[in-house]
C-alpha atoms as a PDB file:
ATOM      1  CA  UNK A   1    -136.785-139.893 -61.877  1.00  0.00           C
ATOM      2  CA  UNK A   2    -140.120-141.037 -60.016  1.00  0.00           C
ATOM      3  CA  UNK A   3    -139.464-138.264 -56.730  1.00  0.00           C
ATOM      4  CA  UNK A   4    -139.096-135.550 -59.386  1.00  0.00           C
ATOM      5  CA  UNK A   5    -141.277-132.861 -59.061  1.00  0.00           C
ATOM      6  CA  UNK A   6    -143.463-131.849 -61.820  1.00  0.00           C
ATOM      7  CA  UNK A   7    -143.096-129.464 -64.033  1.00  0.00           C
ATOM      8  CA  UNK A   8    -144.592-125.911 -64.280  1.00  0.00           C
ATOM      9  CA  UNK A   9    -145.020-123.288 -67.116  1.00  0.00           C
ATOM     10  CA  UNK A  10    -144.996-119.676 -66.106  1.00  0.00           C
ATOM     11  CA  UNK A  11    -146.757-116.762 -67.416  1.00  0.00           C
ATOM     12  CA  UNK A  12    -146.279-113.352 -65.836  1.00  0.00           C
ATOM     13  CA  UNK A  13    -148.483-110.167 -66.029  1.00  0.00           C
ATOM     14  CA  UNK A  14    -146.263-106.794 -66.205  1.00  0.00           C
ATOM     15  CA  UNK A  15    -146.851-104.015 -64.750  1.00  0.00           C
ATOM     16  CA  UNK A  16    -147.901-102.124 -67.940  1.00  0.00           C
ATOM     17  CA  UNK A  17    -149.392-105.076 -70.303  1.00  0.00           C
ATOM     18  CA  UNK A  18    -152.743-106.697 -69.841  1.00  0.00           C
ATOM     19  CA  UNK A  19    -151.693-110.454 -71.011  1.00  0.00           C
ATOM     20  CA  UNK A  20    -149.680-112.791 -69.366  1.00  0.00           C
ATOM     21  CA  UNK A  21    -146.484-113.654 -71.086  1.00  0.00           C
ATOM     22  CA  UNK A  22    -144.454-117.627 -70.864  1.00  0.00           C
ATOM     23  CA  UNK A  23    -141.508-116.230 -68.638  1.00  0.00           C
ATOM     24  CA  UNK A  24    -139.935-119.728 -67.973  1.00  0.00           C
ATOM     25  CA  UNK A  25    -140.554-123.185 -66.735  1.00  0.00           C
ATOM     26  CA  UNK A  26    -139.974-124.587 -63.015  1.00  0.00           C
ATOM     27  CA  UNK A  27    -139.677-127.797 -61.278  1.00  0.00           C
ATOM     28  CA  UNK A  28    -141.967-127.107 -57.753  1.00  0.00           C
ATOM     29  CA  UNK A  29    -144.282-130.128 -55.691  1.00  0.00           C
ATOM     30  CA  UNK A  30    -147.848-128.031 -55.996  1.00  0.00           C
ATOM     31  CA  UNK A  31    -149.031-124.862 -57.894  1.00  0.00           C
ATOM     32  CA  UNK A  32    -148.751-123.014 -54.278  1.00  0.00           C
ATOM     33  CA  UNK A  33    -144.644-123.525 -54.347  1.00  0.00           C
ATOM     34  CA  UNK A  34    -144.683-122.730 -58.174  1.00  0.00           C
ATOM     35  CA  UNK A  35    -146.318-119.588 -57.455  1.00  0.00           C
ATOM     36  CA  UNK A  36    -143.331-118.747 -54.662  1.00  0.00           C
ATOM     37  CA  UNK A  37    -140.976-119.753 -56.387  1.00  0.00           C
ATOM     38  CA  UNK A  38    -142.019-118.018 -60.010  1.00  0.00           C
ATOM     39  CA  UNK A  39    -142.423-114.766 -57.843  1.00  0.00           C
ATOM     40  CA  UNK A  40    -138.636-115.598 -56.740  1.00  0.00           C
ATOM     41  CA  UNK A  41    -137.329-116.306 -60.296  1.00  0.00           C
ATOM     42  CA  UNK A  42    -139.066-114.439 -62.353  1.00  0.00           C
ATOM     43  CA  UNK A  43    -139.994-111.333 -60.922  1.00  0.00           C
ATOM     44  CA  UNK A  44    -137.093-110.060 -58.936  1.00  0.00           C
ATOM     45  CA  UNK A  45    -137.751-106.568 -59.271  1.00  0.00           C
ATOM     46  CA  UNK A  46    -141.296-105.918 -59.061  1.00  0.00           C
ATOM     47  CA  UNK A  47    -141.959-105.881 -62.673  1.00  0.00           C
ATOM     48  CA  UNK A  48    -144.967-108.541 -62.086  1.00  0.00           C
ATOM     49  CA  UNK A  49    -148.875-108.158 -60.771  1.00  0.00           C
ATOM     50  CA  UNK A  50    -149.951-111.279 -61.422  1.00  0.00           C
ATOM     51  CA  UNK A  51    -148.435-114.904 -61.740  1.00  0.00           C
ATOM     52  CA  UNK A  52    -150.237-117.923 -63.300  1.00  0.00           C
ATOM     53  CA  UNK A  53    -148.382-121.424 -63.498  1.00  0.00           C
ATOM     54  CA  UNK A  54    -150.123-124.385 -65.384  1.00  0.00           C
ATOM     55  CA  UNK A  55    -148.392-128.212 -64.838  1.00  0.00           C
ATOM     56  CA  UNK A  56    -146.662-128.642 -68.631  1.00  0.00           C
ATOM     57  CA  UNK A  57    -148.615-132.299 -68.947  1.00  0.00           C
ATOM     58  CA  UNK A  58    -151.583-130.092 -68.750  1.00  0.00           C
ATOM     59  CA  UNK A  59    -150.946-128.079 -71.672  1.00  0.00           C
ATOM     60  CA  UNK A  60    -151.579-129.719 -74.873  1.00  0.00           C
ATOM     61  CA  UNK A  61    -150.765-127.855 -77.831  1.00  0.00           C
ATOM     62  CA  UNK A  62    -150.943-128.156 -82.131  1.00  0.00           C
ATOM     63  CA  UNK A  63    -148.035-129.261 -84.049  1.00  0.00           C
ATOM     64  CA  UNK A  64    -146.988-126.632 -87.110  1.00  0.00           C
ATOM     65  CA  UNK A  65    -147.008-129.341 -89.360  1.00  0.00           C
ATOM     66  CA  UNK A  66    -150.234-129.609 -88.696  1.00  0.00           C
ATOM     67  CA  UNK A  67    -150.964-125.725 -89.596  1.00  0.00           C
ATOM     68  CA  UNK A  68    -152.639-126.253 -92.740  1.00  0.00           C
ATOM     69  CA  UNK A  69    -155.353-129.150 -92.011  1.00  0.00           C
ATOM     70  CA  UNK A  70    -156.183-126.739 -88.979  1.00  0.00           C
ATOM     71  CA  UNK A  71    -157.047-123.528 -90.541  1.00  0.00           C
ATOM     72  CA  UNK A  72    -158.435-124.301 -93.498  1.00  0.00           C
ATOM     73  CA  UNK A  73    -161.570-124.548 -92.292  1.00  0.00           C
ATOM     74  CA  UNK A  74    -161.751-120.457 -91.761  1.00  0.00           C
ATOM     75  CA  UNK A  75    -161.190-120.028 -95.429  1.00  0.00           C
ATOM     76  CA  UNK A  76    -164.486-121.298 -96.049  1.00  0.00           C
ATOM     77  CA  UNK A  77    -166.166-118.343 -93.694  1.00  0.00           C
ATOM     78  CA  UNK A  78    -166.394-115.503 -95.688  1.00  0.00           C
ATOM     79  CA  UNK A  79    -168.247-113.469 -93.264  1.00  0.00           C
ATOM     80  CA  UNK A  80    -165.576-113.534 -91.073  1.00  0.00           C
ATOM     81  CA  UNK A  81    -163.876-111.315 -93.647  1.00  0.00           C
ATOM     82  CA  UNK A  82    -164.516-107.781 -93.796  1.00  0.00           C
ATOM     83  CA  UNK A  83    -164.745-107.483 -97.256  1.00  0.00           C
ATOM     84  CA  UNK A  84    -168.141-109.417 -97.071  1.00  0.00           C
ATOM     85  CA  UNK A  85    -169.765-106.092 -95.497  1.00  0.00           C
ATOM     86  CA  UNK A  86    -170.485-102.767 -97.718  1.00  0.00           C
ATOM     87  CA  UNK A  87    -169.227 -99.843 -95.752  1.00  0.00           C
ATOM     88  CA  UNK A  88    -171.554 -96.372 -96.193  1.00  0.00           C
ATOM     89  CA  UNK A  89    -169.162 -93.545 -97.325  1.00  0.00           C
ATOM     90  CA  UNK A  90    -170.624 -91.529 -94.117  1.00  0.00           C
ATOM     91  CA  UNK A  91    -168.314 -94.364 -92.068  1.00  0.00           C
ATOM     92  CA  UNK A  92    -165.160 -93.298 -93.574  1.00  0.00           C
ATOM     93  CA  UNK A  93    -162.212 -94.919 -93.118  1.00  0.00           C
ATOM     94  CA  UNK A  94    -161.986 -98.033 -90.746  1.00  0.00           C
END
């Protein structure tokens, strides 16, 4: 397993969205093959503008068991909520 080639995560821009979407995974020897090779795989038919591959052991990521621990700090923010803000009547609805 030590001549494998590493492994790459691909996210693909469509034609009509503005965020880059996980479209697959890919074994290639540098990003430049990943990138020719994603374009080869994943976009067959055009449907892609732009390509971005990141190594997997570069991505590090939460576990959802850890989901609670994480976030509760936010709860303590109450600015962050709108609620904490008095809307004029003039505003409307929002």
């Amino acid at each position: 397993m030590k001549n494998e080639w590493p492994l790459w995560e691909i996210f693909i821009r469509g034609q009509h969205g503005m965020s880059h979407r996980h479209v697959g995974s890919l074994h290639a020897p540098d990003a430049e093959m990943a990138i020719k090779n994603a374009r080869d795989v994943y976009t067959r038919r055009n449907e892609g503008v732009s390509i971005w591959v990141v190594e997997a052991n570069n991505i590090s990521a939460s576990s959802p068991s850890d989901k609670g621990p994480l976030y509760e700090p936010s709860e303590s923010k109450v600015y962050r909520h709108p609620t904490f803000f008095d809307i004029p009547d003039e505003v409307g609805a929002m």
